[in-house]
Each structure stands twice: as structure tokens, then as C-alpha cells.
PDB file of N, CA and C in Angstrom:
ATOM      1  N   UNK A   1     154.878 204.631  87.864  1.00  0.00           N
ATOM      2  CA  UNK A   1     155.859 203.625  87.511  1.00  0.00           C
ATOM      3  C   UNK A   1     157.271 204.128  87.788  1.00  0.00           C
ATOM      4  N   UNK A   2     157.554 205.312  87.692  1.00  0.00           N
ATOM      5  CA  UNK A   2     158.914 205.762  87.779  1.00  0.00           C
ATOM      6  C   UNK A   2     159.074 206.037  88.948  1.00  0.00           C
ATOM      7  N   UNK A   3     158.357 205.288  90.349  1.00  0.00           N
ATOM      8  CA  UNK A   3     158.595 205.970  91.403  1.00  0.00           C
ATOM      9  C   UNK A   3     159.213 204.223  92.010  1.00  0.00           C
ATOM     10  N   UNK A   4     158.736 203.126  91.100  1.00  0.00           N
ATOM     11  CA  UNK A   4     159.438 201.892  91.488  1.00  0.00           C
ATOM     12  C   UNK A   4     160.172 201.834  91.079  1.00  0.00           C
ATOM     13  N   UNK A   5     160.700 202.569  89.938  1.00  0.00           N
ATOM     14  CA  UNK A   5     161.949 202.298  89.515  1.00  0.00           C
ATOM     15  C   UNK A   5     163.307 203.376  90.798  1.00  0.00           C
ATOM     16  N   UNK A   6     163.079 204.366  91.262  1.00  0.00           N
ATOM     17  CA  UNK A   6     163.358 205.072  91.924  1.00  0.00           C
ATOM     18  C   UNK A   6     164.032 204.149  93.463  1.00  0.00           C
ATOM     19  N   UNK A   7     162.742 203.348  93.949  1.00  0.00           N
ATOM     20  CA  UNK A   7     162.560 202.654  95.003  1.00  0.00           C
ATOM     21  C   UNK A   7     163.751 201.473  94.322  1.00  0.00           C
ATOM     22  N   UNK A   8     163.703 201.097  93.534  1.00  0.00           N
ATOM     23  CA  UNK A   8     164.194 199.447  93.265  1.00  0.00           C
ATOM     24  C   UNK A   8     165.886 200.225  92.992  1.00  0.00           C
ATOM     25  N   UNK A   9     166.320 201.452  92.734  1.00  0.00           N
ATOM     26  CA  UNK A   9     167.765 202.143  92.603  1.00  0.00           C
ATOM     27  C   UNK A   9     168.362 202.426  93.923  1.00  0.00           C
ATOM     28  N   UNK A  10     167.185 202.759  94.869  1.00  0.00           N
ATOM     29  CA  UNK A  10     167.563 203.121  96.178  1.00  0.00           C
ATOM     30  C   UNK A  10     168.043 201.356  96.851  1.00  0.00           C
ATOM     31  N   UNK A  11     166.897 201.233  96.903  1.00  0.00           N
ATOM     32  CA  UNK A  11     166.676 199.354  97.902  1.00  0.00           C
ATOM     33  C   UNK A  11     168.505 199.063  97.282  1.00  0.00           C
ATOM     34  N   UNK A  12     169.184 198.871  96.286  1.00  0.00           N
ATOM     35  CA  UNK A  12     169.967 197.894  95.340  1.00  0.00           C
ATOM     36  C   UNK A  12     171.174 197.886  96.228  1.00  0.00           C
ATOM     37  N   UNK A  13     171.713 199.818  96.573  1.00  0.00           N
ATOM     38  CA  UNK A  13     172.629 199.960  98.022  1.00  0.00           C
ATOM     39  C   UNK A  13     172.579 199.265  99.114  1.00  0.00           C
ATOM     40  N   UNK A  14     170.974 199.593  99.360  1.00  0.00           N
ATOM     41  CA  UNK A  14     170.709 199.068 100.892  1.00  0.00           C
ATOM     42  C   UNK A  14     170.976 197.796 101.177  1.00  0.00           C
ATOM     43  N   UNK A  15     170.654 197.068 100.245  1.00  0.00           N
ATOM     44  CA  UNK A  15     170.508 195.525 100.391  1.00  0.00           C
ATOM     45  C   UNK A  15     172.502 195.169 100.403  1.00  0.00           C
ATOM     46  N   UNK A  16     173.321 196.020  99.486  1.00  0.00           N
ATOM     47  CA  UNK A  16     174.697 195.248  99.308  1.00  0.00           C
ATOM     48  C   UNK A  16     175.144 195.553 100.895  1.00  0.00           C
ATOM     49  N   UNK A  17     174.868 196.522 101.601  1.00  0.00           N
ATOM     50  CA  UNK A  17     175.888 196.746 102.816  1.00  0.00           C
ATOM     51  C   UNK A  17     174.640 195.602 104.068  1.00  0.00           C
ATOM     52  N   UNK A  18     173.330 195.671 103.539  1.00  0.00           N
ATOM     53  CA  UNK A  18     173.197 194.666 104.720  1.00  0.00           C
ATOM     54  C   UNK A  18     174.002 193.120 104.673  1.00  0.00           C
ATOM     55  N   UNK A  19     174.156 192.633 103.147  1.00  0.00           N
ATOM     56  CA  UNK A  19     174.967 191.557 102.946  1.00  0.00           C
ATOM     57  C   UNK A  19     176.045 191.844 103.670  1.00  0.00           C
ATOM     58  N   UNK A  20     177.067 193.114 103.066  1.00  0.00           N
ATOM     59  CA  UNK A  20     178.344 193.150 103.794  1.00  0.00           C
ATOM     60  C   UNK A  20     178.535 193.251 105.079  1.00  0.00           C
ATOM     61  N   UNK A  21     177.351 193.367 105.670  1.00  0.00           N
ATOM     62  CA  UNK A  21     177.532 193.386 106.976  1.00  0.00           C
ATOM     63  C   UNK A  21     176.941 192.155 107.883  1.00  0.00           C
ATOM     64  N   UNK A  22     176.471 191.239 107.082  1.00  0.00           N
ATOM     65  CA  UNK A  22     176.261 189.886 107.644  1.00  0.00           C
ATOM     66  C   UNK A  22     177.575 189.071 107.404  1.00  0.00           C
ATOM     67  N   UNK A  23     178.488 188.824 106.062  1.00  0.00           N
ATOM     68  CA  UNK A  23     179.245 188.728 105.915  1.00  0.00           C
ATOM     69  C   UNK A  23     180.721 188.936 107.178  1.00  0.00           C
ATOM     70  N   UNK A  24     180.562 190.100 107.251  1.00  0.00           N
ATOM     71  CA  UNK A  24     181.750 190.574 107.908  1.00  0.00           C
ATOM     72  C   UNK A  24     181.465 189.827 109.489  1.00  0.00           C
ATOM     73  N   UNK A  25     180.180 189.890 109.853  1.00  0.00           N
ATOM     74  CA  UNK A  25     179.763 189.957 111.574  1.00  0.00           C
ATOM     75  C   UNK A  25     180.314 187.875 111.407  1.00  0.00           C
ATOM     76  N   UNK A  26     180.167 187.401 110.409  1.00  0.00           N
ATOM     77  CA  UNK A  26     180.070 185.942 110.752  1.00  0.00           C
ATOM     78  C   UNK A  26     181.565 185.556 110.745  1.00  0.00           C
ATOM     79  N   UNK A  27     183.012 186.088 110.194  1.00  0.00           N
ATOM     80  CA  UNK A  27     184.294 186.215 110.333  1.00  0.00           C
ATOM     81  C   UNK A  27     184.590 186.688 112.013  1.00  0.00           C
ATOM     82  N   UNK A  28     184.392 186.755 112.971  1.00  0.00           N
ATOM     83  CA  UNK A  28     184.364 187.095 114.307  1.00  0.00           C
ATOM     84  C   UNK A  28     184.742 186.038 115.117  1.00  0.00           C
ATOM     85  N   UNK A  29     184.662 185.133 114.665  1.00  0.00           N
ATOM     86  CA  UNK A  29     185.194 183.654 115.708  1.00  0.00           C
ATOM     87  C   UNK A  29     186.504 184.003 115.943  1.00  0.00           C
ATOM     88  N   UNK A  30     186.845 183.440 117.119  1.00  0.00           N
ATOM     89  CA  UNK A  30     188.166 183.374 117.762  1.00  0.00           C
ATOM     90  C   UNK A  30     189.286 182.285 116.744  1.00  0.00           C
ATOM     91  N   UNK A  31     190.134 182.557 116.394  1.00  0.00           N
ATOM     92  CA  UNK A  31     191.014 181.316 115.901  1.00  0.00           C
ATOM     93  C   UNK A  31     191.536 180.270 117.042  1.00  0.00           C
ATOM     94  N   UNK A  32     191.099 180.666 117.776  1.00  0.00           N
ATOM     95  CA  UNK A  32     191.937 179.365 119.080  1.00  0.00           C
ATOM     96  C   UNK A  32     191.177 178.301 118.941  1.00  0.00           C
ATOM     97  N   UNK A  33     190.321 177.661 118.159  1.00  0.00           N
ATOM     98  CA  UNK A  33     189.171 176.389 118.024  1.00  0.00           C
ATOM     99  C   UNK A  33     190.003 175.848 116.786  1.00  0.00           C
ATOM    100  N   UNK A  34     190.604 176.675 116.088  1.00  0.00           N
ATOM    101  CA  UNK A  34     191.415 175.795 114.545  1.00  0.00           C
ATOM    102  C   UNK A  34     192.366 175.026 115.208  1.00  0.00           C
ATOM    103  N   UNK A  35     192.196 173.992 114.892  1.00  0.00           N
ATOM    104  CA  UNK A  35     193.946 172.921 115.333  1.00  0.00           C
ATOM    105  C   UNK A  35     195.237 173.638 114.848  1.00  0.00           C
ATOM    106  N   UNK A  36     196.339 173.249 115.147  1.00  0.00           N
ATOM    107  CA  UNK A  36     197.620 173.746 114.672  1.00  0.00           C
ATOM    108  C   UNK A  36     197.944 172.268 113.972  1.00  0.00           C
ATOM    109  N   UNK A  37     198.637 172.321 113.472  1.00  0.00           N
ATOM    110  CA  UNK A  37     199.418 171.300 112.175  1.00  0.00           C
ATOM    111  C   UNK A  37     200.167 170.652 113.109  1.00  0.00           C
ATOM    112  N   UNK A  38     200.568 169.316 113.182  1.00  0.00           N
ATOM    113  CA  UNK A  38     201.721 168.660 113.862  1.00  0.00           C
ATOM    114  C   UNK A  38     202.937 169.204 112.767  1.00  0.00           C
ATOM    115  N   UNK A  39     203.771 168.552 114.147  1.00  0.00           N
ATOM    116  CA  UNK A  39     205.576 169.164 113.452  1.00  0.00           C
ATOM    117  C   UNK A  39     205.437 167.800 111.676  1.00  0.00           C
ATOM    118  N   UNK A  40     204.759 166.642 112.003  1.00  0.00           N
ATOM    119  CA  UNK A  40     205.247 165.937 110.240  1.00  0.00           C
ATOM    120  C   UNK A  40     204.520 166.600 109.561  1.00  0.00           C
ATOM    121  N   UNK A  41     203.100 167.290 109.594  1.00  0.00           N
ATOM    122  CA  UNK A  41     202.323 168.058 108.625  1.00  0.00           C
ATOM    123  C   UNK A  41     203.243 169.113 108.094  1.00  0.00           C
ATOM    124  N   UNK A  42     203.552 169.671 108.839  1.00  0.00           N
ATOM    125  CA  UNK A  42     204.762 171.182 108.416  1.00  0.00           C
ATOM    126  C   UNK A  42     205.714 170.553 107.816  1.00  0.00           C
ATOM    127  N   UNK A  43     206.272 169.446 108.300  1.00  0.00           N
ATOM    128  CA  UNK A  43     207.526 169.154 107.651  1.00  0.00           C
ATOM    129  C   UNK A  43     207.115 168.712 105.932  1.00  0.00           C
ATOM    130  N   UNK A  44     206.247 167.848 106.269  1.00  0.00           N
ATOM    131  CA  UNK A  44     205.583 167.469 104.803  1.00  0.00           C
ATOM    132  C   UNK A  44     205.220 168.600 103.915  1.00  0.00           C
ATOM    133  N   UNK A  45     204.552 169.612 104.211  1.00  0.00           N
ATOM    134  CA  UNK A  45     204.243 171.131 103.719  1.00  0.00           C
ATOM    135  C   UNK A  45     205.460 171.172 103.073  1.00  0.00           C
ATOM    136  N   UNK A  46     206.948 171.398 104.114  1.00  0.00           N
ATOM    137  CA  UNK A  46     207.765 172.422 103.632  1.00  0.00           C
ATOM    138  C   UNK A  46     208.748 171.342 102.501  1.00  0.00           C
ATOM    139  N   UNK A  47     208.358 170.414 102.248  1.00  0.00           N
ATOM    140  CA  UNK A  47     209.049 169.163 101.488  1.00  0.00           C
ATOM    141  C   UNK A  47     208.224 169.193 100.275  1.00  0.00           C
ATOM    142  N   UNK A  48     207.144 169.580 100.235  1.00  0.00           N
ATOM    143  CA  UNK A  48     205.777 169.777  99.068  1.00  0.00           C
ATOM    144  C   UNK A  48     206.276 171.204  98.464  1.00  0.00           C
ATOM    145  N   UNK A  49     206.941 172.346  99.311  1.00  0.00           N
ATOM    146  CA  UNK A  49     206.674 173.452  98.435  1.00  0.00           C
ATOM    147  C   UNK A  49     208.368 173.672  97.837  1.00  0.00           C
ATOM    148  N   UNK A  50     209.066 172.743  98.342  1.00  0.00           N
ATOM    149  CA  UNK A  50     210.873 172.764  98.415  1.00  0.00           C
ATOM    150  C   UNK A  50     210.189 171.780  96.487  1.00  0.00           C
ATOM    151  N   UNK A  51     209.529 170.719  96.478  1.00  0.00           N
ATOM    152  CA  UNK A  51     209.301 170.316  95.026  1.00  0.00           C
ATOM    153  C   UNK A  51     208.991 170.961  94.291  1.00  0.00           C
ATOM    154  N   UNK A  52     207.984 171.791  94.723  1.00  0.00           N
ATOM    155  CA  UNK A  52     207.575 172.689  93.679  1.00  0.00           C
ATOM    156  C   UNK A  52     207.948 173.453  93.204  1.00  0.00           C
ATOM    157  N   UNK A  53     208.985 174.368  94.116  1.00  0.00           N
ATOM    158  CA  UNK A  53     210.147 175.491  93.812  1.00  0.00           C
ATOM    159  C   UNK A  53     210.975 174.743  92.717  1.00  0.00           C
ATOM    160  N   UNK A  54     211.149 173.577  93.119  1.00  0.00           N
ATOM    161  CA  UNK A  54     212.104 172.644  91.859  1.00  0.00           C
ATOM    162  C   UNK A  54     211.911 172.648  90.667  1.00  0.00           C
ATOM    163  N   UNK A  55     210.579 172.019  90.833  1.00  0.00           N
ATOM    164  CA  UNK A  55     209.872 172.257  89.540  1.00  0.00           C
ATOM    165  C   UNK A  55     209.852 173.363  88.692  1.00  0.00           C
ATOM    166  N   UNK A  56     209.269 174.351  89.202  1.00  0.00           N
ATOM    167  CA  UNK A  56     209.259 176.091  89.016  1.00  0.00           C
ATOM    168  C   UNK A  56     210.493 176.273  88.164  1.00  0.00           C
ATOM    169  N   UNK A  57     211.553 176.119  89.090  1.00  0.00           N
ATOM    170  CA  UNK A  57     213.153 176.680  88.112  1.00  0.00           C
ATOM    171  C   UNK A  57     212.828 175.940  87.301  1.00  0.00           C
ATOM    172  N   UNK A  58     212.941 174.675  87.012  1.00  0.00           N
ATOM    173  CA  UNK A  58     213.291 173.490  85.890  1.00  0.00           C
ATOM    174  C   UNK A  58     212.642 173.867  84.597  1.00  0.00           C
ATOM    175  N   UNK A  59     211.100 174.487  84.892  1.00  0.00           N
ATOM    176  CA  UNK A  59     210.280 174.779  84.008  1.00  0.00           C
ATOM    177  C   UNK A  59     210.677 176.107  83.304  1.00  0.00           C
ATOM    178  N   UNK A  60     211.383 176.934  84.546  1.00  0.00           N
ATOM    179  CA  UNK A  60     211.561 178.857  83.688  1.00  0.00           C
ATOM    180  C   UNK A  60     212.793 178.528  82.934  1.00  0.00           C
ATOM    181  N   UNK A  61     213.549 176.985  83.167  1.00  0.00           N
ATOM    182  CA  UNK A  61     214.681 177.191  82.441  1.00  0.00           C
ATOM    183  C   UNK A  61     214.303 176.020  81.208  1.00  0.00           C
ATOM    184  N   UNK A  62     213.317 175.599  81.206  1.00  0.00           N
ATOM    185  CA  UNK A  62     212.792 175.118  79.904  1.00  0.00           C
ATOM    186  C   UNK A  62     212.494 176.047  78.917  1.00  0.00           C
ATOM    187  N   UNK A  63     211.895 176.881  79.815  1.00  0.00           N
ATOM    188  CA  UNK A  63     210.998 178.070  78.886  1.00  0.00           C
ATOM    189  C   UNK A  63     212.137 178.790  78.408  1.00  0.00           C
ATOM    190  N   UNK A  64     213.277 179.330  79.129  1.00  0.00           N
ATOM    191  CA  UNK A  64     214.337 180.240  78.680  1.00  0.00           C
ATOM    192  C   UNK A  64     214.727 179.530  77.741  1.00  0.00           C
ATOM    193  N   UNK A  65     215.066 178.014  77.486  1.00  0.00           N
ATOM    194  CA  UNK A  65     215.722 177.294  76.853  1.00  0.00           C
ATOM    195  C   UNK A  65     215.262 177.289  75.480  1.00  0.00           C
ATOM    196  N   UNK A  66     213.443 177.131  75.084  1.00  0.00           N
ATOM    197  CA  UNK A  66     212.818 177.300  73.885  1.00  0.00           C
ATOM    198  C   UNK A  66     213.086 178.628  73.232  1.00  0.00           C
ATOM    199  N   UNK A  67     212.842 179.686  74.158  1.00  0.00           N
ATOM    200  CA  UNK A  67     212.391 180.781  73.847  1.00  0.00           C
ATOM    201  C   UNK A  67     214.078 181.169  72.982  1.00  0.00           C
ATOM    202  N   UNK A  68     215.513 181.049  73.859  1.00  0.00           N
ATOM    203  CA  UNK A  68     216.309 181.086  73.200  1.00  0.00           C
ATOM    204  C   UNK A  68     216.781 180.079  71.405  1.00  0.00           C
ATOM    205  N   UNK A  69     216.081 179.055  71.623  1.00  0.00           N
ATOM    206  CA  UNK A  69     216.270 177.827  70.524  1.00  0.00           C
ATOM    207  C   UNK A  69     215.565 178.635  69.530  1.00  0.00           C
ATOM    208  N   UNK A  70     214.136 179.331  69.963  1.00  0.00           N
ATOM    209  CA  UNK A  70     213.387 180.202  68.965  1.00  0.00           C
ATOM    210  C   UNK A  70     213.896 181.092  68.042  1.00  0.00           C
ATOM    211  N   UNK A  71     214.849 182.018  68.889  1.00  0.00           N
ATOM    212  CA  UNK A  71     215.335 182.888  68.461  1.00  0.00           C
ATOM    213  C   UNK A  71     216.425 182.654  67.422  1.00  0.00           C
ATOM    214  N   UNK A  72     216.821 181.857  67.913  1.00  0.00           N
ATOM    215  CA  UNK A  72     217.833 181.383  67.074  1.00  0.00           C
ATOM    216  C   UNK A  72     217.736 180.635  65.383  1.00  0.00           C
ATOM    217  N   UNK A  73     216.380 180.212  65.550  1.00  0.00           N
ATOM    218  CA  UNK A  73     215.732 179.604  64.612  1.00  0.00           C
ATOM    219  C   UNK A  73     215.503 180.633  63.505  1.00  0.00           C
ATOM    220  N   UNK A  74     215.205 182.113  64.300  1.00  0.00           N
ATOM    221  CA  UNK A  74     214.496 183.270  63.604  1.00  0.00           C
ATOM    222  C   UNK A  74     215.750 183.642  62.758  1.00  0.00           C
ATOM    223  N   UNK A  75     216.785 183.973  63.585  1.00  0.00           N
ATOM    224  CA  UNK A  75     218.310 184.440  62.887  1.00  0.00           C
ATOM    225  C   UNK A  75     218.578 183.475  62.286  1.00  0.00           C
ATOM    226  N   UNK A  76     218.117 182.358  61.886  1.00  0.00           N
ATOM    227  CA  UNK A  76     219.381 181.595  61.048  1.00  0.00           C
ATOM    228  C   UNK A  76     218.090 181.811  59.768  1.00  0.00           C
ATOM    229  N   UNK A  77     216.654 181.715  60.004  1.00  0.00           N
ATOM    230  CA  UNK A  77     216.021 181.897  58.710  1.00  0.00           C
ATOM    231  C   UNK A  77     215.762 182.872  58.063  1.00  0.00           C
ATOM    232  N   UNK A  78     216.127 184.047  59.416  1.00  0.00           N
ATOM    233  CA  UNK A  78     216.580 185.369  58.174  1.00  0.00           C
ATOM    234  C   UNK A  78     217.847 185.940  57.499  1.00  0.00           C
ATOM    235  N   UNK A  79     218.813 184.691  57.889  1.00  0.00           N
ATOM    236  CA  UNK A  79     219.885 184.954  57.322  1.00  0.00           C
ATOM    237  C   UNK A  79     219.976 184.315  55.839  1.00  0.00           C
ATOM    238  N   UNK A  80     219.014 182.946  55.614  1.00  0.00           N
ATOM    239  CA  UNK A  80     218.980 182.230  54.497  1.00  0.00           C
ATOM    240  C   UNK A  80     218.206 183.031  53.948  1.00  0.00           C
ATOM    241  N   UNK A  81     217.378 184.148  53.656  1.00  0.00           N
ATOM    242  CA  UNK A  81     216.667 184.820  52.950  1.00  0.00           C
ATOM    243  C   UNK A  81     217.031 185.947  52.301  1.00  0.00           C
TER     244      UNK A  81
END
């Protein structure tokens, strides 16, 4: 019995690099078959991530905005105490 267990510790390696190596061999295609984006796709992209950046600040300065209101909350109720 302890000689399948032996066999089934060895096989467990063997088997991850044959995966990794089916894996890796099927990434080999040429990229020249992917389309490229038209110029409105990009433009639309760079109009999608110009909102989101917007968003982004608007939100870290929400967050700065609580986080300061917090604090402030803390000092004025340990001053009434």
C-alpha cells in the first residue's frame, strides 16, 4: 500500500507540468488574426476611462470629505466629555 501512495506523490508533479505545458503550447497563435479597434472604438474607450477617472476623484474626495467630518465629530465629543 505504501508504494501507491509513493506512486500517487510522484504522478501529482508529473501531471501539473504536463498541464503547464499544454497550457503554454496553446498561447502560440500569431496576434495578426485579432482585429484592431476602429479610431470611434478608441475614442469611445478613451471617453469611458476620462468618466471614470472622474468618478474616481469625486469619490476619494467624498471619502476624504467623511473621513475628515469623522474626525471632527471625534474632537468635538471628546471635548464634551
Amino acid at each position: 500500500m505504501a508504494w501507491i501512495q509513493i506512486v500517487a506523490l510522484l504522478l501529482c508533479p508529473l501531471m501539473m507540468l504536463f498541464c503547464m505545458k499544454g497550457m503554454f503550447r496553446g498561447h502560440k497563435h500569431s496576434h495578426s488574426d485579432q482585429q484592431q479597434p476602429s479610431a470611434t472604438e478608441l475614442q469611445e474607450l478613451k471617453l469611458l476611462v476620462d468618466n471614470l477617472t472622474e468618478k474616481n476623484r469625486l469619490l476619494t474626495e467624498e471619502v476624504q470629505f467623511i473621513k475628515e467630518e469623522k474626525r471632527i465629530n471625534n474632537e468635538q465629543k471628546s471635548l464634551e466629555a
